[in-house]
Every structure is written in structure tokens, then in C-alpha cells.
N, C-alpha and C. Protein backbone atom coordinates (compact mmCIF):
# COMPACT_ATOMS: atom_id res chain seq x y z
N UNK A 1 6.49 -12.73 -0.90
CA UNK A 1 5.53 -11.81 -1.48
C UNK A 1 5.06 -12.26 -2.83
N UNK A 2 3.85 -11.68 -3.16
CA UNK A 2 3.83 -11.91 -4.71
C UNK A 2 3.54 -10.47 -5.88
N UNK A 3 3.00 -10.68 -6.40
CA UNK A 3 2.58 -9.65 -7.55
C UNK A 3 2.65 -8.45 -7.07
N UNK A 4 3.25 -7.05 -7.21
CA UNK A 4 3.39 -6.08 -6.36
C UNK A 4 2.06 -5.49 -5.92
N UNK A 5 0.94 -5.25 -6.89
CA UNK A 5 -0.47 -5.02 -6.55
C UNK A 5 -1.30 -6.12 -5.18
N UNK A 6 -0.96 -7.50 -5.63
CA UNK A 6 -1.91 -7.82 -4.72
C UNK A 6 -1.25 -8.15 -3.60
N UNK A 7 -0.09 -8.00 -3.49
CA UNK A 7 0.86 -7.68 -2.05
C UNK A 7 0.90 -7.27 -1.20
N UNK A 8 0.46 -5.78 -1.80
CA UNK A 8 0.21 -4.45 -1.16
C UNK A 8 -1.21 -4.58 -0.77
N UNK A 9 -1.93 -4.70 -1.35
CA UNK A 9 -3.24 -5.39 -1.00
C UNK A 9 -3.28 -6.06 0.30
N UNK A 10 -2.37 -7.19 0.55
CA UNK A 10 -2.62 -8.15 1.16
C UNK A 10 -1.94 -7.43 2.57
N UNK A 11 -1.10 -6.69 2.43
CA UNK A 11 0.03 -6.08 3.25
C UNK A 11 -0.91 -4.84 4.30
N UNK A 12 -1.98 -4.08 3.08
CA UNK A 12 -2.46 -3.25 3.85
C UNK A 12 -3.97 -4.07 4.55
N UNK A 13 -4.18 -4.85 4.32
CA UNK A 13 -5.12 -5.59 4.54
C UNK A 13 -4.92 -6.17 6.13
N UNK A 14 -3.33 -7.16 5.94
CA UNK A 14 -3.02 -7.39 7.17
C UNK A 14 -2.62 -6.20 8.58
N UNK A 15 -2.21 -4.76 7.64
CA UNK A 15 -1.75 -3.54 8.75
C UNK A 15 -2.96 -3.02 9.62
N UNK A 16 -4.38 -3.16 8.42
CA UNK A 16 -5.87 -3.09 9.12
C UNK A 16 -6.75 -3.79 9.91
N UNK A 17 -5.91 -5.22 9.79
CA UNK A 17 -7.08 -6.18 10.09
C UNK A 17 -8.56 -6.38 9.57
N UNK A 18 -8.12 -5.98 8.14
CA UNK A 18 -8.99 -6.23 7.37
C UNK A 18 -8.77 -7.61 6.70
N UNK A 19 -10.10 -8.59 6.53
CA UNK A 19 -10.20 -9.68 5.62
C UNK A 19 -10.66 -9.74 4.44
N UNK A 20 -9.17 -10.61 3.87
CA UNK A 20 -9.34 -10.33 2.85
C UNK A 20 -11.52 -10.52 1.62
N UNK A 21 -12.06 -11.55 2.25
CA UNK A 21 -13.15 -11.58 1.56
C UNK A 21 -14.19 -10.57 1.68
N UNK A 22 -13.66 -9.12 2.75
CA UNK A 22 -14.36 -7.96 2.76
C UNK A 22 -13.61 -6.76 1.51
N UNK A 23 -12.87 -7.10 0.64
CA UNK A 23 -12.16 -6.58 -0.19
C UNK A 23 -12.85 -6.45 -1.37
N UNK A 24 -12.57 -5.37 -2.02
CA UNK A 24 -12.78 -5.35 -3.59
C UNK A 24 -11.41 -4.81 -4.33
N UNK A 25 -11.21 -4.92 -5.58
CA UNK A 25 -10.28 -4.28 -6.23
C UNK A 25 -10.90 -4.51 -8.08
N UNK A 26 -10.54 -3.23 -8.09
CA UNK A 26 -10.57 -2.42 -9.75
C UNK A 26 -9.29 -2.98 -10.82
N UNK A 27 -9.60 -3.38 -11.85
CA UNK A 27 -8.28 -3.50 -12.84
C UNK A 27 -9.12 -3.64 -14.15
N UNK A 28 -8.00 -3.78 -14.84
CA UNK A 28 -8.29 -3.40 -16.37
C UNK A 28 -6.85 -4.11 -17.22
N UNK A 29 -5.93 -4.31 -16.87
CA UNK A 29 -4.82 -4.91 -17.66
C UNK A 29 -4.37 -6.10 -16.71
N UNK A 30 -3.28 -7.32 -17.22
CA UNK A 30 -3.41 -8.07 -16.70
C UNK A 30 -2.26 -8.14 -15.41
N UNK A 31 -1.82 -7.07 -15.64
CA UNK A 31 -0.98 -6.82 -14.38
C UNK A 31 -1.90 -6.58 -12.99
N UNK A 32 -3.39 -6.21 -13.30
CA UNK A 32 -3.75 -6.35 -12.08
C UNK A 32 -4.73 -7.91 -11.81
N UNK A 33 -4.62 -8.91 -12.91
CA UNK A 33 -5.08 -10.26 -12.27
C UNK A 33 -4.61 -10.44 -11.34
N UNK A 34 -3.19 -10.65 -10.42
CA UNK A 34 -3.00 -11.42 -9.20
C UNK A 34 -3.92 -10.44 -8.23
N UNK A 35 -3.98 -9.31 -8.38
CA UNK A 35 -4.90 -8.70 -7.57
C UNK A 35 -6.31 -9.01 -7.08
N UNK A 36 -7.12 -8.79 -8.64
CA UNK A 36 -8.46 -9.31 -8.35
C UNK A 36 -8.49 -10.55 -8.08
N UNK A 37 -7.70 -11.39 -8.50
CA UNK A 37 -7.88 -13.01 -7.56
C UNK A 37 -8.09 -12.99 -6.39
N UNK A 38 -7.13 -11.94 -5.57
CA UNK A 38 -6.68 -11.85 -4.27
C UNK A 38 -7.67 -11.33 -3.65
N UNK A 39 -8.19 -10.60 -4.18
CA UNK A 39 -9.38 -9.64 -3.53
C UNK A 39 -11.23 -10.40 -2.92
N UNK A 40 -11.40 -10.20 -2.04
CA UNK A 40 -12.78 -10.88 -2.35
C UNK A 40 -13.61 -10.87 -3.35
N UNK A 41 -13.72 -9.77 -4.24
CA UNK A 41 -14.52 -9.67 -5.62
C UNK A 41 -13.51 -8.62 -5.81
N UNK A 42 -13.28 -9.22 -7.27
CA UNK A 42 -12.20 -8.50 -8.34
C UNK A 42 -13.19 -8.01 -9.57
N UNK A 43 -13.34 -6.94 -9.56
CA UNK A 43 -13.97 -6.07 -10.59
C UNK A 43 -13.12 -5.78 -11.88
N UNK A 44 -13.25 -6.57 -13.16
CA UNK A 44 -12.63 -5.82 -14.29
C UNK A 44 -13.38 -4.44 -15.22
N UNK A 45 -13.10 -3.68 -15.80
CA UNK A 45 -13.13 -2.50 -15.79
C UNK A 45 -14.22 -2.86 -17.22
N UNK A 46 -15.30 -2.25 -17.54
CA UNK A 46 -15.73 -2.53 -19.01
C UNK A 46 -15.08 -2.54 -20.04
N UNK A 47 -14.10 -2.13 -19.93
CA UNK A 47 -12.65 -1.25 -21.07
C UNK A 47 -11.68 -2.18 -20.73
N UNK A 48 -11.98 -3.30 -19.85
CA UNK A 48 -10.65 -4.47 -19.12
C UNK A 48 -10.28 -5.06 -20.44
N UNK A 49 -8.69 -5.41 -20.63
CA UNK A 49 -8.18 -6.40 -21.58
C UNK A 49 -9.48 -7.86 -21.34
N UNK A 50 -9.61 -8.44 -22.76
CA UNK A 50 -10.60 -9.53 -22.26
C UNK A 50 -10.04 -10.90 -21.65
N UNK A 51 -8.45 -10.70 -21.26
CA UNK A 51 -8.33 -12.07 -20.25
C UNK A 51 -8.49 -11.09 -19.26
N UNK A 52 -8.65 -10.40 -18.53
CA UNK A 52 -9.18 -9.62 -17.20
C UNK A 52 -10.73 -9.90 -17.07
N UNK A 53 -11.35 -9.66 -18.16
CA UNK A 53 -13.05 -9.64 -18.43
C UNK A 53 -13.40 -10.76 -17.66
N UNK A 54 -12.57 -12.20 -18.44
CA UNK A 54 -13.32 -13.11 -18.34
C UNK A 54 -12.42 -14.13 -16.76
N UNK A 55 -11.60 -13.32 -16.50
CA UNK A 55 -11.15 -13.57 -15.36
C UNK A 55 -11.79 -13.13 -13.80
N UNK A 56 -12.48 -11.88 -13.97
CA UNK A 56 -12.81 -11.47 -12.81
C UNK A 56 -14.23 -12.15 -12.87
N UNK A 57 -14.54 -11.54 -11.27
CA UNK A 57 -16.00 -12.17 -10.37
C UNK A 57 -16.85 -11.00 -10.70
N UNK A 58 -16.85 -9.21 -11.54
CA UNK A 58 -17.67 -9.15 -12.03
C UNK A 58 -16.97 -8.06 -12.74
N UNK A 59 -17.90 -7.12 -13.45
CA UNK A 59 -17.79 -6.33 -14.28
C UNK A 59 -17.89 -4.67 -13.82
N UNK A 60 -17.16 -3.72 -13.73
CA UNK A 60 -17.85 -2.28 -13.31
C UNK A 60 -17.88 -1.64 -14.72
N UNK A 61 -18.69 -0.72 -14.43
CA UNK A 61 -18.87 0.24 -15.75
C UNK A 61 -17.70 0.59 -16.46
N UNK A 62 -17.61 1.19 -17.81
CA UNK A 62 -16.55 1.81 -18.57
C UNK A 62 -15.82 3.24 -17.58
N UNK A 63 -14.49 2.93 -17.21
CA UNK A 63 -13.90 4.16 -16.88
C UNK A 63 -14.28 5.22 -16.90
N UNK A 64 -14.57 5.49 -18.39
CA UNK A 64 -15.22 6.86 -18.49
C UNK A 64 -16.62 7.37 -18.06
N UNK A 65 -17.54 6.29 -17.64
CA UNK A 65 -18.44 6.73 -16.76
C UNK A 65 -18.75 6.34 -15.18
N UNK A 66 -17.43 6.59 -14.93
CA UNK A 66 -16.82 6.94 -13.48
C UNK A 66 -17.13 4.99 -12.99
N UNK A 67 -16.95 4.15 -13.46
CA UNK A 67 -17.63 2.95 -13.30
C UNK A 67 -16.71 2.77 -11.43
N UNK A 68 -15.74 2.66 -11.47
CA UNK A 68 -15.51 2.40 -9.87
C UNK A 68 -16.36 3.15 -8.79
N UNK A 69 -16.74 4.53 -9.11
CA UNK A 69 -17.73 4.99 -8.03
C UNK A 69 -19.15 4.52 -8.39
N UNK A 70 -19.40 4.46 -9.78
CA UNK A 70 -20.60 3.47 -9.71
C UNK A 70 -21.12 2.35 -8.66
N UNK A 71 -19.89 1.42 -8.88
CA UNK A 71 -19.72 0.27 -8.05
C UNK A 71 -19.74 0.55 -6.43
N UNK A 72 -18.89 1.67 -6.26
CA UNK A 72 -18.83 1.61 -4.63
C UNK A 72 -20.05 2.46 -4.22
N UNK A 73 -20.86 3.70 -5.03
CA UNK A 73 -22.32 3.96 -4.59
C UNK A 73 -23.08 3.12 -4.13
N UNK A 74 -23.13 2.26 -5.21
CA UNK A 74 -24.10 1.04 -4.80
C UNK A 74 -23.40 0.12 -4.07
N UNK A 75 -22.83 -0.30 -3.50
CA UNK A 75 -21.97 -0.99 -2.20
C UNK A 75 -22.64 -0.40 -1.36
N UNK A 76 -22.45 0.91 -1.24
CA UNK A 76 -23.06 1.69 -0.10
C UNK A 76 -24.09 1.81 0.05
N UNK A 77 -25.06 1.71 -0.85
CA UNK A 77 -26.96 1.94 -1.15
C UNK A 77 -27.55 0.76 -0.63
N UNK A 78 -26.35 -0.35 -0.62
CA UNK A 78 -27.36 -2.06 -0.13
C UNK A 78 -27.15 -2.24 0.98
């Protein structure tokens, strides 16, 4: 196994038969890098520590303006 986040990730991923490059995941500290690596697009949080920032494949809004449902509205709108 690895990192407990992107484990579980990978764990519920394999229980779904979901792949992994249909994935997204949310973080903000660097306990969740092995995650967003893992994920097909790893979203750091606007408020992300900046080795998360400049680690992930993109950016979601500041927490406080709900930035993960931001992101998944528009997932859903395209």
C-alpha cells in the first residue's frame, strides 16, 4: 500500500472498477500530494500549502467559496 489517502483512493477505485484517469481529488496540505498524483487530475485548494499549489494539475477555488463544488458543477455543465 501507500499513503493512506491515495490508497484508499486506489482501493475504492479498484472495489468500483473505476479508472484511475477518470478520478479527481481535492487537497490542500501535503499529506494529500500522494493523492493528487494518484488521481487523474489532482486539484489543490486556492488556500493549498504552496508545495501542493505548484504540485497539482490544477487549481479549485478558495474553500470558502465552496471551490470543490465549483469544480464538480462545472465537470457536470461540460
Amino acid at each position: 500500500g501507500g499513503p493512506p489517502k491515495a490508497e484508499a483512493l486506489r482501493q475504492l477505485c479498484e472495489q468500483l472498477g473505476v479508472d484511475r484517469a477518470h478520478t479527481i481529488a481535492f487537497g490542500d496540505h501535503a499529506n494529500d500530494l500522494a493523492m493528487l498524483r494518484w488521481a487523474g487530475t489532482g486539484f489543490a485548494m486556492a488556500n493549498a500549502a504552496e508545495q501542493v499549489l505548484a504540485d497539482a494539475d490544477a487549481v479549485a477555488p478558495h474553500h470558502a467559496e465552496h471551490g470543490v463544488a465549483q469544480v464538480i458543477e462545472a465537470l457536470l455543465a461540460a
